[in-house]
C-alpha atoms as a PDB file:
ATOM      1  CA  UNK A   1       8.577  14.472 -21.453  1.00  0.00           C
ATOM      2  CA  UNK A   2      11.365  14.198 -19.080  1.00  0.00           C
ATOM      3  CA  UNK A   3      10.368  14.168 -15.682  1.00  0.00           C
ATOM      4  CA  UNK A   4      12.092  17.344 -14.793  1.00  0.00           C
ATOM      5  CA  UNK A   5       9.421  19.005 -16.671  1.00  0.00           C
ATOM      6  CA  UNK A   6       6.746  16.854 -14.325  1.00  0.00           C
ATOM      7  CA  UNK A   7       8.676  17.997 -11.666  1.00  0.00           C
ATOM      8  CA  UNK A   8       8.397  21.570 -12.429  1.00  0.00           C
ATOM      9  CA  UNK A   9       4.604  20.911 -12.976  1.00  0.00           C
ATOM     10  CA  UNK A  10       3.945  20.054  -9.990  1.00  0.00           C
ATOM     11  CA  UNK A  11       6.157  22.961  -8.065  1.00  0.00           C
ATOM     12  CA  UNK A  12       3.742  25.328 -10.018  1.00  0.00           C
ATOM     13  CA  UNK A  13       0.846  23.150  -8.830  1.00  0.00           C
ATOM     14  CA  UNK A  14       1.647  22.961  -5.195  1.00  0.00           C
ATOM     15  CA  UNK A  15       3.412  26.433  -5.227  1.00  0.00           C
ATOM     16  CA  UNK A  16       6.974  25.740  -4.504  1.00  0.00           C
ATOM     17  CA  UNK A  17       9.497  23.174  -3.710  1.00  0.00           C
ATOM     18  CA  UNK A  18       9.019  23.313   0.148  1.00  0.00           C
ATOM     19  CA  UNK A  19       5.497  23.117  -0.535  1.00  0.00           C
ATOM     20  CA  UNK A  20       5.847  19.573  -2.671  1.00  0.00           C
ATOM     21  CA  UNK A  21       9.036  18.205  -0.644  1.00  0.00           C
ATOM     22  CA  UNK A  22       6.438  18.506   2.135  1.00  0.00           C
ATOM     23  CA  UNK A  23       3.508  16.043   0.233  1.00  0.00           C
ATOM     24  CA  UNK A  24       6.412  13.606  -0.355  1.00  0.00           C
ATOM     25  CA  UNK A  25       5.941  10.157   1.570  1.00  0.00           C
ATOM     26  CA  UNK A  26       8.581   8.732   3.885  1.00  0.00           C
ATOM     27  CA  UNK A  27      10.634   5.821   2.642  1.00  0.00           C
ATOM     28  CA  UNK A  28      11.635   3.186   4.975  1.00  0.00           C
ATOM     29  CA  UNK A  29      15.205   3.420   5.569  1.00  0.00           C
ATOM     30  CA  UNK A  30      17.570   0.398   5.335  1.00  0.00           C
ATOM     31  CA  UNK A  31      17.033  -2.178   7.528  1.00  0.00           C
ATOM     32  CA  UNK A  32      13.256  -0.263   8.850  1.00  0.00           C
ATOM     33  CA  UNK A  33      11.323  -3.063   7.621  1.00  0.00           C
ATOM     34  CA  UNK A  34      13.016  -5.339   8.447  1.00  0.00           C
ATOM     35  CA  UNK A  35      12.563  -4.316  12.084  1.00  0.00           C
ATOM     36  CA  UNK A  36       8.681  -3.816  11.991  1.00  0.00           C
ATOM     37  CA  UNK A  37       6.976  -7.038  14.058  1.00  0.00           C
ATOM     38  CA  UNK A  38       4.616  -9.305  11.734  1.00  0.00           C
ATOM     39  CA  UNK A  39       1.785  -8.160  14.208  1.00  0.00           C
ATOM     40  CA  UNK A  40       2.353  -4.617  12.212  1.00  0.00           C
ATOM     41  CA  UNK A  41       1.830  -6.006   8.928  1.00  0.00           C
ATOM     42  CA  UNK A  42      -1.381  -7.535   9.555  1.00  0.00           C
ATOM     43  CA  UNK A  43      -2.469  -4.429  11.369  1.00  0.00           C
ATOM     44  CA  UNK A  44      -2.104  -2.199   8.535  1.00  0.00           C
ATOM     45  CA  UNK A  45      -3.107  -4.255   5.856  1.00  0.00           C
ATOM     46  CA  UNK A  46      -6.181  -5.211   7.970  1.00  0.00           C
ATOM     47  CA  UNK A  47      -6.438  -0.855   8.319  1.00  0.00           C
ATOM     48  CA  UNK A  48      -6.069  -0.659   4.491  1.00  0.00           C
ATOM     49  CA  UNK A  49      -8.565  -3.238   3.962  1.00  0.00           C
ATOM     50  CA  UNK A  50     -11.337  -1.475   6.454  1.00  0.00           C
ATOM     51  CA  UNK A  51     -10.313   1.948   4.720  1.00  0.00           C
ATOM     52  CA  UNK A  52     -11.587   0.398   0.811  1.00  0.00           C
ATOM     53  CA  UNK A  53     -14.562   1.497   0.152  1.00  0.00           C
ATOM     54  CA  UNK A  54     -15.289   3.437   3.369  1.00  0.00           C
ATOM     55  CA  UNK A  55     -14.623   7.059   4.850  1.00  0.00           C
ATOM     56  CA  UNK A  56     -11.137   6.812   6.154  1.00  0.00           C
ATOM     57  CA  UNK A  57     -11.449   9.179   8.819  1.00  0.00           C
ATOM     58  CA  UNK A  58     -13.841   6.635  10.732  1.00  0.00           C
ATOM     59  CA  UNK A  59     -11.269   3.852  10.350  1.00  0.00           C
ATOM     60  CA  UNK A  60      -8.104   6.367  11.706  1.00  0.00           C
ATOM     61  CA  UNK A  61     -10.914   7.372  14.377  1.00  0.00           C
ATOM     62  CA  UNK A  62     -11.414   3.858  15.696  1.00  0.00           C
ATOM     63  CA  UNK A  63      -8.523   1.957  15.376  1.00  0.00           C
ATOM     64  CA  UNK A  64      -7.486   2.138  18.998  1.00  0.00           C
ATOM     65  CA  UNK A  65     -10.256   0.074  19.308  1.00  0.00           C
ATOM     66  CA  UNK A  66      -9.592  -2.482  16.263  1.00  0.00           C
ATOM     67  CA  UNK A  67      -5.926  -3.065  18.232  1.00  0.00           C
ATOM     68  CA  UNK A  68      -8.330  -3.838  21.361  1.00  0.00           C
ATOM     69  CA  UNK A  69     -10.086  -6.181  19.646  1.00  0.00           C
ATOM     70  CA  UNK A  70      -7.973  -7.722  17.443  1.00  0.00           C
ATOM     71  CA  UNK A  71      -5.811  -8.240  20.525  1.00  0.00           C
ATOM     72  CA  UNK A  72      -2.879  -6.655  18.476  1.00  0.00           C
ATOM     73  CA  UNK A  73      -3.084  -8.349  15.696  1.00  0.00           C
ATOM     74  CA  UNK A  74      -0.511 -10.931  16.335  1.00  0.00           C
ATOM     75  CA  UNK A  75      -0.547 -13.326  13.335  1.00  0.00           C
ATOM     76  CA  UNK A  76       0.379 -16.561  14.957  1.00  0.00           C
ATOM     77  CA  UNK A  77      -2.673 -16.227  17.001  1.00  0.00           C
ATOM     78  CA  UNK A  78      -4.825 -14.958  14.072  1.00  0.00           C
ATOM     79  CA  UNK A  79      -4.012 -17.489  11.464  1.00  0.00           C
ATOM     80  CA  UNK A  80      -6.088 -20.089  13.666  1.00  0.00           C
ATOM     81  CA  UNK A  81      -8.432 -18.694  15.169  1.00  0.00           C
ATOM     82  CA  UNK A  82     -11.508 -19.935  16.330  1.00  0.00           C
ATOM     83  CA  UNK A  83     -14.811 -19.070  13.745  1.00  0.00           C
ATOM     84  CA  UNK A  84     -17.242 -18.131  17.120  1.00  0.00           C
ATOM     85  CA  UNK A  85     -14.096 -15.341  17.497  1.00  0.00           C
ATOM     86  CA  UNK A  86     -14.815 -13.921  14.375  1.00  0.00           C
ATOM     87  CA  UNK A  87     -18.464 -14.114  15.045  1.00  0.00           C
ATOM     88  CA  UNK A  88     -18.358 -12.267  18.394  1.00  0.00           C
ATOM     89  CA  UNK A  89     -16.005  -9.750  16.369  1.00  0.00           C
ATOM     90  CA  UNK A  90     -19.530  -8.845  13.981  1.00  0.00           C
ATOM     91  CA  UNK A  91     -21.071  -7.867  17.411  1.00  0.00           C
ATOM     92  CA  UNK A  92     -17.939  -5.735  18.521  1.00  0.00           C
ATOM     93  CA  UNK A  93     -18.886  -2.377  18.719  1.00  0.00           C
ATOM     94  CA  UNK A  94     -15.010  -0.982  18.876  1.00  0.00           C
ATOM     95  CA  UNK A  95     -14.809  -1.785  15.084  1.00  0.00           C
ATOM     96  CA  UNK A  96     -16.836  -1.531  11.879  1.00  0.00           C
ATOM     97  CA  UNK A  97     -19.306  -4.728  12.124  1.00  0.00           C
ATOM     98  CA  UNK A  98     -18.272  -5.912   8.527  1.00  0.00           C
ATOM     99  CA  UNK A  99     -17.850  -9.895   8.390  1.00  0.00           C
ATOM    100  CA  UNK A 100     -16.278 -10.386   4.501  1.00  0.00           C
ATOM    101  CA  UNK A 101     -13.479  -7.486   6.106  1.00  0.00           C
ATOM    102  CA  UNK A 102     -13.341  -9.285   9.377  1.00  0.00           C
ATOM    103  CA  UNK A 103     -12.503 -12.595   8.074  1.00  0.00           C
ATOM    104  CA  UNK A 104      -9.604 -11.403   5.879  1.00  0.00           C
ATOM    105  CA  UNK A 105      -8.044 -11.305   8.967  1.00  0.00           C
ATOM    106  CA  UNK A 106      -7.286 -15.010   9.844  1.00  0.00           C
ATOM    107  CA  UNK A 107      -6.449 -15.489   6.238  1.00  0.00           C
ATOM    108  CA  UNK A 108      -4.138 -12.625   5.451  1.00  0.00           C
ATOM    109  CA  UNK A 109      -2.284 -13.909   8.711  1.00  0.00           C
ATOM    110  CA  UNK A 110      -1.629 -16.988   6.842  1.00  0.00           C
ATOM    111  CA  UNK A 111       0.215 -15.060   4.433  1.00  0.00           C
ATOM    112  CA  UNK A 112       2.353 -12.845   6.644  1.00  0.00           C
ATOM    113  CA  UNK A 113       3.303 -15.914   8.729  1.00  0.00           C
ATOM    114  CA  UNK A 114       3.822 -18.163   5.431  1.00  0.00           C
ATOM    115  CA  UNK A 115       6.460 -15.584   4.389  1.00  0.00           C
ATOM    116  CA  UNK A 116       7.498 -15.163   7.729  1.00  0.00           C
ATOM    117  CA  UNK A 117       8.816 -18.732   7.423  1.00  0.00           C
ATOM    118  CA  UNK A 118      10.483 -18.984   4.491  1.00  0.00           C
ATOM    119  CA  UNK A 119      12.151 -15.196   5.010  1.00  0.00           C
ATOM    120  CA  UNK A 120      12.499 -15.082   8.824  1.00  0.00           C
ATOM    121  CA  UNK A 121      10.246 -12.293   8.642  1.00  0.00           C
ATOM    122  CA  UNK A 122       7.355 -10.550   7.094  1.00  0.00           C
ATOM    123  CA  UNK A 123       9.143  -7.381   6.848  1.00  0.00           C
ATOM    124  CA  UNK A 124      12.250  -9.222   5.268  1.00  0.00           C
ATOM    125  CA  UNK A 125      10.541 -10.900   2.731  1.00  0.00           C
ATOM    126  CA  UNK A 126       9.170  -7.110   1.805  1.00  0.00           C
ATOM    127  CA  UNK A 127      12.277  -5.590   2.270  1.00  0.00           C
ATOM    128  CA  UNK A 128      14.001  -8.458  -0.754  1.00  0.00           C
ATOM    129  CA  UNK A 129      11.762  -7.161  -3.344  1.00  0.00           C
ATOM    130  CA  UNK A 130      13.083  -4.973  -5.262  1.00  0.00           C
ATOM    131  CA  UNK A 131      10.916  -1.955  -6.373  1.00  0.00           C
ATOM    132  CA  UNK A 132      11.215  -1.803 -10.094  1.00  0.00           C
ATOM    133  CA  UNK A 133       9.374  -5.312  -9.967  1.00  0.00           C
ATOM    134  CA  UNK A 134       6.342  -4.163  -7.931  1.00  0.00           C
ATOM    135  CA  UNK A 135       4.107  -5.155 -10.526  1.00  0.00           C
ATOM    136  CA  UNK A 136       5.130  -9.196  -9.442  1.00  0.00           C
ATOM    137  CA  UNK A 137       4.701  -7.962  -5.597  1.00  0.00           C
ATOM    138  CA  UNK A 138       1.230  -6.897  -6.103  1.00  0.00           C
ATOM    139  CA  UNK A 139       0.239 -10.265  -7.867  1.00  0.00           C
ATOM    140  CA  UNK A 140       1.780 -12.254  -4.579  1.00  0.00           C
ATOM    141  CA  UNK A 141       0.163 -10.003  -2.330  1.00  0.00           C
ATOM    142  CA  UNK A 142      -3.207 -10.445  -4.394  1.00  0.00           C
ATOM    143  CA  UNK A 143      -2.829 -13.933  -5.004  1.00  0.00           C
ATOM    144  CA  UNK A 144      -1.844 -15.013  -1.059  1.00  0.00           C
ATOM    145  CA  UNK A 145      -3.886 -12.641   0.527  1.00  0.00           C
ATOM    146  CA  UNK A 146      -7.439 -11.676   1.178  1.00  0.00           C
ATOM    147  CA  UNK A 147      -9.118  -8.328  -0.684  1.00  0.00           C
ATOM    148  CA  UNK A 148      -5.852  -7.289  -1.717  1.00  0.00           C
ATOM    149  CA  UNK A 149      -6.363  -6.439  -5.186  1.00  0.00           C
ATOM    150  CA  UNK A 150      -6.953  -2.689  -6.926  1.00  0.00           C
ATOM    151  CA  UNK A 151      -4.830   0.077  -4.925  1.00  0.00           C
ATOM    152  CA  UNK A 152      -5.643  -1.583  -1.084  1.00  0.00           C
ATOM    153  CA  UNK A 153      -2.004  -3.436  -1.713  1.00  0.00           C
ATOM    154  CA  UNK A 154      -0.606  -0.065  -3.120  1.00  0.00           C
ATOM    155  CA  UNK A 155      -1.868   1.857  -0.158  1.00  0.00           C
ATOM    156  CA  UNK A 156      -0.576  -0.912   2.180  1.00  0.00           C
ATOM    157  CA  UNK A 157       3.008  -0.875   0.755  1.00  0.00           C
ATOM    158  CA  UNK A 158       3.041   3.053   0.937  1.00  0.00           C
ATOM    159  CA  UNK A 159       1.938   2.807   4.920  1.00  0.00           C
ATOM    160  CA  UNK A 160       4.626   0.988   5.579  1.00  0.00           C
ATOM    161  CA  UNK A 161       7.166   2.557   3.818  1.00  0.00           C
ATOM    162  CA  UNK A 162       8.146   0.519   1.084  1.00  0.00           C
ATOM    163  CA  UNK A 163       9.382   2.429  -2.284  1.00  0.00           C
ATOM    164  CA  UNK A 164       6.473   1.992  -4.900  1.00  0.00           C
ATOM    165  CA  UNK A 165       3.905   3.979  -6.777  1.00  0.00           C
ATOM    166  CA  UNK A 166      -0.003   4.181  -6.657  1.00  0.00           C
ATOM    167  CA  UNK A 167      -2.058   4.741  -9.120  1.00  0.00           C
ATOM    168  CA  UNK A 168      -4.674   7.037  -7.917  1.00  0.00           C
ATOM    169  CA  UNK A 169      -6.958   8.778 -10.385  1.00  0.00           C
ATOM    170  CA  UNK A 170      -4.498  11.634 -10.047  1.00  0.00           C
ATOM    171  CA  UNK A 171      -1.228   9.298 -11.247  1.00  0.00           C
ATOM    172  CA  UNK A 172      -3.639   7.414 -14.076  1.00  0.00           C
ATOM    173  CA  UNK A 173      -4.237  10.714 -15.080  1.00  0.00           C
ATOM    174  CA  UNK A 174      -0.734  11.990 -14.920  1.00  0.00           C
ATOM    175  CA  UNK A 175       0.352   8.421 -17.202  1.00  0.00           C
ATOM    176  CA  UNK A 176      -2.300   9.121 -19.143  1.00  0.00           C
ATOM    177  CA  UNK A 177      -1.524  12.703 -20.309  1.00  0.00           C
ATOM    178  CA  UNK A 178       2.309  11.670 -20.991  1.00  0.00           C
ATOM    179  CA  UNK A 179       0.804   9.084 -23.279  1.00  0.00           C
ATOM    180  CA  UNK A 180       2.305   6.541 -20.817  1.00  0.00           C
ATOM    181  CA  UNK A 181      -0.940   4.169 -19.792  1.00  0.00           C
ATOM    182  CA  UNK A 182      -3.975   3.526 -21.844  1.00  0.00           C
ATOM    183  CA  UNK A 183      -5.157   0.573 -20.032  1.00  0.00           C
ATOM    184  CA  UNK A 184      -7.489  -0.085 -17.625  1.00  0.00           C
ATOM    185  CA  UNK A 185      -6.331   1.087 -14.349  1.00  0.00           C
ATOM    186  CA  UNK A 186      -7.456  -2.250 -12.790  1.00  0.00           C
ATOM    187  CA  UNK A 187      -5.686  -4.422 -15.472  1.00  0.00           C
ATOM    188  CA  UNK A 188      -2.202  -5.977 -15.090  1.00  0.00           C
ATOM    189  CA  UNK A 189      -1.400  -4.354 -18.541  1.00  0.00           C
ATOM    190  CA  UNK A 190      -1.964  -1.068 -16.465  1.00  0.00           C
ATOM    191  CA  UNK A 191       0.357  -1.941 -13.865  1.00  0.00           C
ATOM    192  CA  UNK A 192       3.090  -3.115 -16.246  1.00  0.00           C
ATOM    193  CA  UNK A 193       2.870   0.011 -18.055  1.00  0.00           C
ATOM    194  CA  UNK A 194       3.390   1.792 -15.102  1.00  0.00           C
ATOM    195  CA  UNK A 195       6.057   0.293 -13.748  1.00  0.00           C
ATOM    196  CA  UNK A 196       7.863   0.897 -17.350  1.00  0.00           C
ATOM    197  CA  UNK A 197       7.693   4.485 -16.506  1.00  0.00           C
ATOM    198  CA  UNK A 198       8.524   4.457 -13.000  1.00  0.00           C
ATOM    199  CA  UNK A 199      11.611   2.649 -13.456  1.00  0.00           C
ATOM    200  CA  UNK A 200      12.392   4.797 -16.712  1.00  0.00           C
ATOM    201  CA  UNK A 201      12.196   7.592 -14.446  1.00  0.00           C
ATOM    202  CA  UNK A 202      14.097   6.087 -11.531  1.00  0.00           C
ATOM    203  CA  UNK A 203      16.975   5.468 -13.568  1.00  0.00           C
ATOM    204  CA  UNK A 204      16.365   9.201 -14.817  1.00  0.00           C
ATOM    205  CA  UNK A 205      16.373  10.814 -11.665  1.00  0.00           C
ATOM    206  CA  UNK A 206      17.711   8.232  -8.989  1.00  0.00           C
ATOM    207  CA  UNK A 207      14.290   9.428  -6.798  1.00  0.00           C
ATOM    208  CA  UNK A 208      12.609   6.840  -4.505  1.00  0.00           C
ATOM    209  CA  UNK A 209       9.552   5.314  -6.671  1.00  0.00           C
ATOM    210  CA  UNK A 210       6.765   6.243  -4.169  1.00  0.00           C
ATOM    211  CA  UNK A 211       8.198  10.394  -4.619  1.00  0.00           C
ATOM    212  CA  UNK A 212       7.850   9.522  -8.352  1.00  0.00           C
ATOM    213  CA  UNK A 213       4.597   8.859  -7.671  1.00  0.00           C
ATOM    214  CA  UNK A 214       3.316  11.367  -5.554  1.00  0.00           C
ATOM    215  CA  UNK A 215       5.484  13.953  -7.541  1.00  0.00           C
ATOM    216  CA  UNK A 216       3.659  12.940 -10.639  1.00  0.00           C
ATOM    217  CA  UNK A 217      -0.098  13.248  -8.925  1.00  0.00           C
ATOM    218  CA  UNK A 218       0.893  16.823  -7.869  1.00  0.00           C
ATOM    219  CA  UNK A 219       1.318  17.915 -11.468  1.00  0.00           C
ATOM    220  CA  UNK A 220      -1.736  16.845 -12.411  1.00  0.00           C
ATOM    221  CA  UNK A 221      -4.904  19.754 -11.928  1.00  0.00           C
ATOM    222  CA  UNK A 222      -4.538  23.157 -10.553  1.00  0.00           C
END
């Protein structure tokens, strides 16, 4: 199927084209990431983190007080820090008490500042890779990070604006019925199968990968 005819789909499903343009996420423009401080990055891939697993609306609801006490999340700081500061964290009642979370912190702040070196920047290093490889991004991220595997990298990448797909149950399902995916969703198989059809369908329609993906979850149910 050519993803006009996804497209369409999901018009029907949402009930126009306002109505979809409207779901689509915002791409970072050129140059956007580039200007986002490393103590951003490690802020929302800590968020991301906290959100796995737990009711997102509690996270959004206290984050004012994870920048508190996280001191903004500069990674510099972080990346050394002091174990009885991550112990008096577990007793911080501005966050969600959870120590394996917590202590992805100092260690995913060895990444950001790791890249940060060899780059000049975080946000540089994200902005060099180039989307129809996001399979290889999501192994780095995985393999230098902390609790970065399944879709908390995906989700991360999305927050910040960089262009690359997700697969929610919604786009597994959307893969799935165009006879695109029948691996695991977990699996690198899975991911290299989707990024097969994402970058068939970028060179298709010249769309941003992450309105590929959200175009293709909205044509999926009623």
């Amino acid at each position: 199927m050519s993803f006009s005819r996804i497209h369409d789909q999901a018009i029907a499903h949402k009930g126009g084209a306002d109505a979809l343009h409207a779901l689509l996420p915002p791409v970072a423009e050129h140059g956007e990431l580039e200007a986002r401080g490393d103590d951003r990055y490690l802020s929302e891939v800590t968020r991301c983190i906290f959100k796995a697993g737990f009711v997102w609306r509690v996270i959004e609801n206290k984050w004012s007080g994870f920048e508190a006490a996280f001191e903004g999340f500069v990674p510099l700081y972080w990346q050394q820090v002091p174990p009885e500061v991550l112990e008096d964290l577990c007793q911080d009642e501005r966050i969600v008490r959870n120590m394996q979370k917590i202590r992805t912190v100092p260690e995913n702040a060895r990444m950001i500042v790791d890249a940060a070196r060899e780059h000049g920047s975080f946000g540089r290093f994200l902005a060099q890779w180039p989307s129809e490889d996001q399979v290889g991004l999501l192994l780095w991220l995985k393999r230098n990070g902390a609790r970065l595997g399944g879709n908390t990298a995906q989700y991360f990448l999305r927050r910040v604006g960089w262009d690359g797909f997700i697969l929610s149950s919604d786009v597994v399902a959307g893969l799935r019925r165009e006879a695109l995916l029948d691996a695991s969703p977990g699996s690198k198989k899975a991911l290299v199968q989707a990024q097969q059809a994402f970058n068939t369908w970028h060179g298709e329609t010249g769309l941003p990968y992450s309105h590929l993906s959200r175009i293709l979850a909205c044509s999926v149910g009623e």
